[in-house]
N, C-alpha and C. Protein backbone atom coordinates (compact mmCIF):
# COMPACT_ATOMS: atom_id res chain seq x y z
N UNK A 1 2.99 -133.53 -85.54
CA UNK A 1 1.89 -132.60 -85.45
C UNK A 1 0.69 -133.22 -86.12
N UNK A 2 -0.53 -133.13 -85.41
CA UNK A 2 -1.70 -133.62 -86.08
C UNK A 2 -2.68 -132.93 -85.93
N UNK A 3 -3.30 -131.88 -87.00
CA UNK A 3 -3.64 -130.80 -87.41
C UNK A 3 -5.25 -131.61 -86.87
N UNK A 4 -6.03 -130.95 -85.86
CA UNK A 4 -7.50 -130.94 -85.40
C UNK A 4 -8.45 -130.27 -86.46
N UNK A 5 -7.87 -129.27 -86.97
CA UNK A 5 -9.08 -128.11 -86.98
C UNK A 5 -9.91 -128.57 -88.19
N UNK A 6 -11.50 -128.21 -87.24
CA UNK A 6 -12.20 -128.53 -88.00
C UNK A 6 -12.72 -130.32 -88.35
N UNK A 7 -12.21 -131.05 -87.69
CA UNK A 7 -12.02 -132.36 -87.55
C UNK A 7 -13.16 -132.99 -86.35
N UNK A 8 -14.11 -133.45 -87.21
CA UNK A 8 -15.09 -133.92 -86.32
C UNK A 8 -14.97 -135.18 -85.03
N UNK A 9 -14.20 -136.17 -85.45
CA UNK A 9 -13.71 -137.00 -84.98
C UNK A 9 -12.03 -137.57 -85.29
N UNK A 10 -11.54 -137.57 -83.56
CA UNK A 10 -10.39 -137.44 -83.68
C UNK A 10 -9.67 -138.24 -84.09
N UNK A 11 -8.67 -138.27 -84.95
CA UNK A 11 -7.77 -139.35 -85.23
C UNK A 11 -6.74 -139.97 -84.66
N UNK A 12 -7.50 -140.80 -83.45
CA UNK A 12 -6.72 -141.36 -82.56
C UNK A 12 -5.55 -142.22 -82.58
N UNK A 13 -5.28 -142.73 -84.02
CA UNK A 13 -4.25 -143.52 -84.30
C UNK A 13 -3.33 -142.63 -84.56
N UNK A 14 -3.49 -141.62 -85.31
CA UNK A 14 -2.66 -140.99 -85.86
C UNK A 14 -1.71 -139.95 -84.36
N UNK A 15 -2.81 -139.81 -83.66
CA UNK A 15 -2.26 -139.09 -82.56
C UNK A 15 -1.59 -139.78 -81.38
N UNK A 16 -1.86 -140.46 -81.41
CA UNK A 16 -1.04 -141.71 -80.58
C UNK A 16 0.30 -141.62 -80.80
N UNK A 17 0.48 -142.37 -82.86
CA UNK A 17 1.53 -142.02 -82.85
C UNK A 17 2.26 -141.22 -82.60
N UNK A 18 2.08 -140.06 -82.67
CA UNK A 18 2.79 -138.85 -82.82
C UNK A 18 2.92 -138.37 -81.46
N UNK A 19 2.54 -138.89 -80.18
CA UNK A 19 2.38 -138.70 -78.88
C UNK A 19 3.51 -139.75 -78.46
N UNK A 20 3.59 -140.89 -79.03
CA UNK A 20 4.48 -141.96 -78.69
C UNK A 20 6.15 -141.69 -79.04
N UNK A 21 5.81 -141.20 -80.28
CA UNK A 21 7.22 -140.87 -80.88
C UNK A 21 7.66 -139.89 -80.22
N UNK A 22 7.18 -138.71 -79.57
CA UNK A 22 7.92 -137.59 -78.94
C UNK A 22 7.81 -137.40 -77.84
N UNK A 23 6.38 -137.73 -77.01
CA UNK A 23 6.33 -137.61 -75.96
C UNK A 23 5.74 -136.82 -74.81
N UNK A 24 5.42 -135.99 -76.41
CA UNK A 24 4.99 -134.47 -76.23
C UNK A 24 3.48 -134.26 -76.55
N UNK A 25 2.48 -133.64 -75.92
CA UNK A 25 1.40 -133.41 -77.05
C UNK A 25 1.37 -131.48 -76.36
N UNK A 26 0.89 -130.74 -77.05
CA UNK A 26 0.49 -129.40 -77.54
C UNK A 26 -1.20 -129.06 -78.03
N UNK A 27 -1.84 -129.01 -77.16
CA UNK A 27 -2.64 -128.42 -77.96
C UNK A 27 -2.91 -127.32 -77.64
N UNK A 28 -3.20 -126.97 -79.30
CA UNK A 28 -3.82 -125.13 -79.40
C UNK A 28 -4.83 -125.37 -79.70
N UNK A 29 -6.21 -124.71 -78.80
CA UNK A 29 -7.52 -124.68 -78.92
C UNK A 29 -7.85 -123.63 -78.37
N UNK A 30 -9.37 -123.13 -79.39
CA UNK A 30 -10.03 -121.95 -79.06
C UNK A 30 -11.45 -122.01 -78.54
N UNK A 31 -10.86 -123.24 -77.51
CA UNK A 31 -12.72 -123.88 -76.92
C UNK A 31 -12.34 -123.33 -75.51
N UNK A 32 -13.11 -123.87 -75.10
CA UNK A 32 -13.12 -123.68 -73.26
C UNK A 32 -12.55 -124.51 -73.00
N UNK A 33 -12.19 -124.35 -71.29
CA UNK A 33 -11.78 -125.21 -71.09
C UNK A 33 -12.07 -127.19 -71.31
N UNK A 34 -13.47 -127.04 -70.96
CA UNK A 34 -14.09 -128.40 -71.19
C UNK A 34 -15.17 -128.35 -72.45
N UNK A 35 -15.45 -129.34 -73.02
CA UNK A 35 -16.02 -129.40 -74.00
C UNK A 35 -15.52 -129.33 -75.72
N UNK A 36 -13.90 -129.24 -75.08
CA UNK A 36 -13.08 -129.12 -76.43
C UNK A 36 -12.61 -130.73 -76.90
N UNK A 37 -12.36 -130.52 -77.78
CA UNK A 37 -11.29 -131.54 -78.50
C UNK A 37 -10.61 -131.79 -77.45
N UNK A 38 -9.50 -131.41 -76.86
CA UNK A 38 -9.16 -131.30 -75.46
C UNK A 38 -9.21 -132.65 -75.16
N UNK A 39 -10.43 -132.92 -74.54
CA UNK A 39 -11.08 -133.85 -73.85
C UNK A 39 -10.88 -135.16 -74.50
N UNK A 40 -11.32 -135.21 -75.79
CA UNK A 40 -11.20 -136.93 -76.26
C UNK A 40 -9.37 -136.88 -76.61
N UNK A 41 -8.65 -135.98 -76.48
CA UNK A 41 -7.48 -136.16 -76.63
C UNK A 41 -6.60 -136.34 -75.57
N UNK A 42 -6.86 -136.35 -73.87
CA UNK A 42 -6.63 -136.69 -73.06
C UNK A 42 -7.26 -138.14 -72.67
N UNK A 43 -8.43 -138.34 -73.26
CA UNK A 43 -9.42 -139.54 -72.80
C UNK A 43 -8.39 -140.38 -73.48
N UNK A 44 -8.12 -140.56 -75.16
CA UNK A 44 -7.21 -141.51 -75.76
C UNK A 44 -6.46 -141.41 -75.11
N UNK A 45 -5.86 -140.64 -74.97
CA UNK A 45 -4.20 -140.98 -74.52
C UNK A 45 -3.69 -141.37 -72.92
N UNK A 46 -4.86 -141.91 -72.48
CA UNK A 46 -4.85 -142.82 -70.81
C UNK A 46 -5.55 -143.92 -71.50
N UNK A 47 -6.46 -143.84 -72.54
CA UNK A 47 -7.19 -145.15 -72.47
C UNK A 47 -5.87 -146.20 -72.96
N UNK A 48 -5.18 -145.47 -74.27
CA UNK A 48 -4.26 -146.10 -74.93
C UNK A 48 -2.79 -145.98 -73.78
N UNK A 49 -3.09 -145.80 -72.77
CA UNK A 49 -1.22 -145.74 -71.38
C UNK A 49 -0.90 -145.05 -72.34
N UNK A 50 -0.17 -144.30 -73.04
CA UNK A 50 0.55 -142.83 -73.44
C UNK A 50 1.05 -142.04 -72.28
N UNK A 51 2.47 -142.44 -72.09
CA UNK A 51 2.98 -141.25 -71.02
C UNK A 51 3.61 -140.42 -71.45
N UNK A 52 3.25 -139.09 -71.57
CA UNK A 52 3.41 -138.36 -72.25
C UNK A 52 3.08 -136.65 -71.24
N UNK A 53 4.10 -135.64 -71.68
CA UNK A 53 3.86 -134.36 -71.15
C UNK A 53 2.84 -133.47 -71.98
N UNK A 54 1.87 -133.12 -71.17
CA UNK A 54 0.38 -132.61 -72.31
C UNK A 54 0.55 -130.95 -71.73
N UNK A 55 0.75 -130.15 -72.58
CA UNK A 55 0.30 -128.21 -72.13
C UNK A 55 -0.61 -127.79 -72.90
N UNK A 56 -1.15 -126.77 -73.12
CA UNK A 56 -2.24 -126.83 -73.63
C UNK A 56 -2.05 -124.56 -73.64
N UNK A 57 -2.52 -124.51 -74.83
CA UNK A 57 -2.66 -122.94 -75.39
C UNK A 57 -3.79 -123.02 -75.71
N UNK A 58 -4.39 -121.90 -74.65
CA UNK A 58 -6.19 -121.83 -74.82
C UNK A 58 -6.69 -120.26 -74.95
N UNK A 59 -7.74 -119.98 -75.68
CA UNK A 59 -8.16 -118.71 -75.62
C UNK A 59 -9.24 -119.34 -75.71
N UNK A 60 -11.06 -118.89 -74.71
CA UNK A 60 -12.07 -119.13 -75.03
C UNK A 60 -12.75 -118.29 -75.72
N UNK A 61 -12.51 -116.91 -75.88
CA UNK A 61 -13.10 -116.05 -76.11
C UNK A 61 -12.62 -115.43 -77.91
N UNK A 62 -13.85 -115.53 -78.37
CA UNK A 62 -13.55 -115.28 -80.08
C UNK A 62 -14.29 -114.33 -80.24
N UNK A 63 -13.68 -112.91 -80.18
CA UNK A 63 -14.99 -111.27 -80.74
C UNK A 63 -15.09 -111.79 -82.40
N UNK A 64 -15.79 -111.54 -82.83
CA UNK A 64 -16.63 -111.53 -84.53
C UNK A 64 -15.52 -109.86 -85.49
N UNK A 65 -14.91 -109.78 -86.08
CA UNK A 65 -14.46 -109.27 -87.11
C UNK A 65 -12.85 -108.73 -86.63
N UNK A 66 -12.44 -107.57 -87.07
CA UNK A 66 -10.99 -106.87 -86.24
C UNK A 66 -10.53 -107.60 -85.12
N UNK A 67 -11.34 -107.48 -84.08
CA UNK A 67 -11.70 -107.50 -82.87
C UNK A 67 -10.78 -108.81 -82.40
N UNK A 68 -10.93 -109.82 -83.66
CA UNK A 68 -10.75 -111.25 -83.37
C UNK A 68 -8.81 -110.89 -83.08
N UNK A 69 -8.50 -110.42 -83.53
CA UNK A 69 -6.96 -110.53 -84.01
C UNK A 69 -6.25 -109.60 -82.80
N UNK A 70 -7.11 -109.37 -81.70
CA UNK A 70 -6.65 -109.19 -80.57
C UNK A 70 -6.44 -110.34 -79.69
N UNK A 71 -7.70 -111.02 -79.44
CA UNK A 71 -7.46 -111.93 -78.60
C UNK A 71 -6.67 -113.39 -78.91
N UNK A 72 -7.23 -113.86 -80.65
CA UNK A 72 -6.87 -115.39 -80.92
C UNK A 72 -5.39 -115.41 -80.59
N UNK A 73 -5.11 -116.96 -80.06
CA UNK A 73 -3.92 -117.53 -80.00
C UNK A 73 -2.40 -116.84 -80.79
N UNK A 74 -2.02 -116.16 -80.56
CA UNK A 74 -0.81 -115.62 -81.49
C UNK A 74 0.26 -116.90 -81.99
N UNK A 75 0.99 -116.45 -82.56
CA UNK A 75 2.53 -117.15 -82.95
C UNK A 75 3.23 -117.32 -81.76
N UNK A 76 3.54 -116.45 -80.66
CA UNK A 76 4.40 -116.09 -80.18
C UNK A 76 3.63 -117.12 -78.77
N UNK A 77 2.54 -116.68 -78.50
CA UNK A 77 2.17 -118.13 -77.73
C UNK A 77 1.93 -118.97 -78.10
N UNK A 78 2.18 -120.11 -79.30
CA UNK A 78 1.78 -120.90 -79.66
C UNK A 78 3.91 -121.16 -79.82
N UNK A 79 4.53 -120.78 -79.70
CA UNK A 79 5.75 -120.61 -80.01
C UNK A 79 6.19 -121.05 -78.43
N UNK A 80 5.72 -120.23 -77.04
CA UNK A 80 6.01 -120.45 -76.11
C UNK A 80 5.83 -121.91 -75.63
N UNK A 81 4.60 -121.84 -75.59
CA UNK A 81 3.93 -123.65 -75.70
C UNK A 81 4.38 -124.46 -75.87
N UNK A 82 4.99 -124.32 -77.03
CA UNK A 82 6.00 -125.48 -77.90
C UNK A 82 7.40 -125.84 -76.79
N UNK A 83 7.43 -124.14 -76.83
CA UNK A 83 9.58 -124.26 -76.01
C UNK A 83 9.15 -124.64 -74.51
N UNK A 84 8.44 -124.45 -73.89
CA UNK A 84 7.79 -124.96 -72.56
C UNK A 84 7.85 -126.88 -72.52
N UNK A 85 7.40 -127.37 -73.59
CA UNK A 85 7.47 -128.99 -74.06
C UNK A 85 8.97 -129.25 -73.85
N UNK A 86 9.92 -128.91 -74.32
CA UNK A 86 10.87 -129.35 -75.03
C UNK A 86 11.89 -129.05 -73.89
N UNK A 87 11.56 -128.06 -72.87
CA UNK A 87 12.91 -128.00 -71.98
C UNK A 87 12.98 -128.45 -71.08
């Protein structure tokens, strides 16, 4: 696992590895579709051949206070995501 958030520039070595060793990548992002992290994390991982199964848990939409803890990413999809990789 290689924790993005908040991470201006990606740590492509580090994610490599961790793409190489399992095979797997996951990301949970609360961007749009394009314009996310997303993007330079698919760009590495063809520039660097990484064959690898990529899914992706997205919510674009973030309401401001309560509100938020309806829509953001839950456990339980971020849980699915994961078991979706692995079977």
């Amino acid at each position: 696992m290689v924790d993005l958030h908040r991470i201006a520039l990606t740590p492509v070595d580090e994610m490599i590895a961790a793409t190489e060793a399992t095979g797997r990548v996951l990301v949970v992002d609360k961007t749009l579709l394009s314009g996310g992290q997303v993007e330079g994390i698919i760009a590495a991982s063809v520039e660097c051949q990484v064959g690898a199964i990529f899914s992706r848990a997205a919510n674009s939409f973030t309401p401001l206070g309560v509100a938020a803890n309806l829509v953001l990413i839950s456990e339980d999809e971020n849980v699915a995501a994961a078991s979706g990789l692995v079977q």
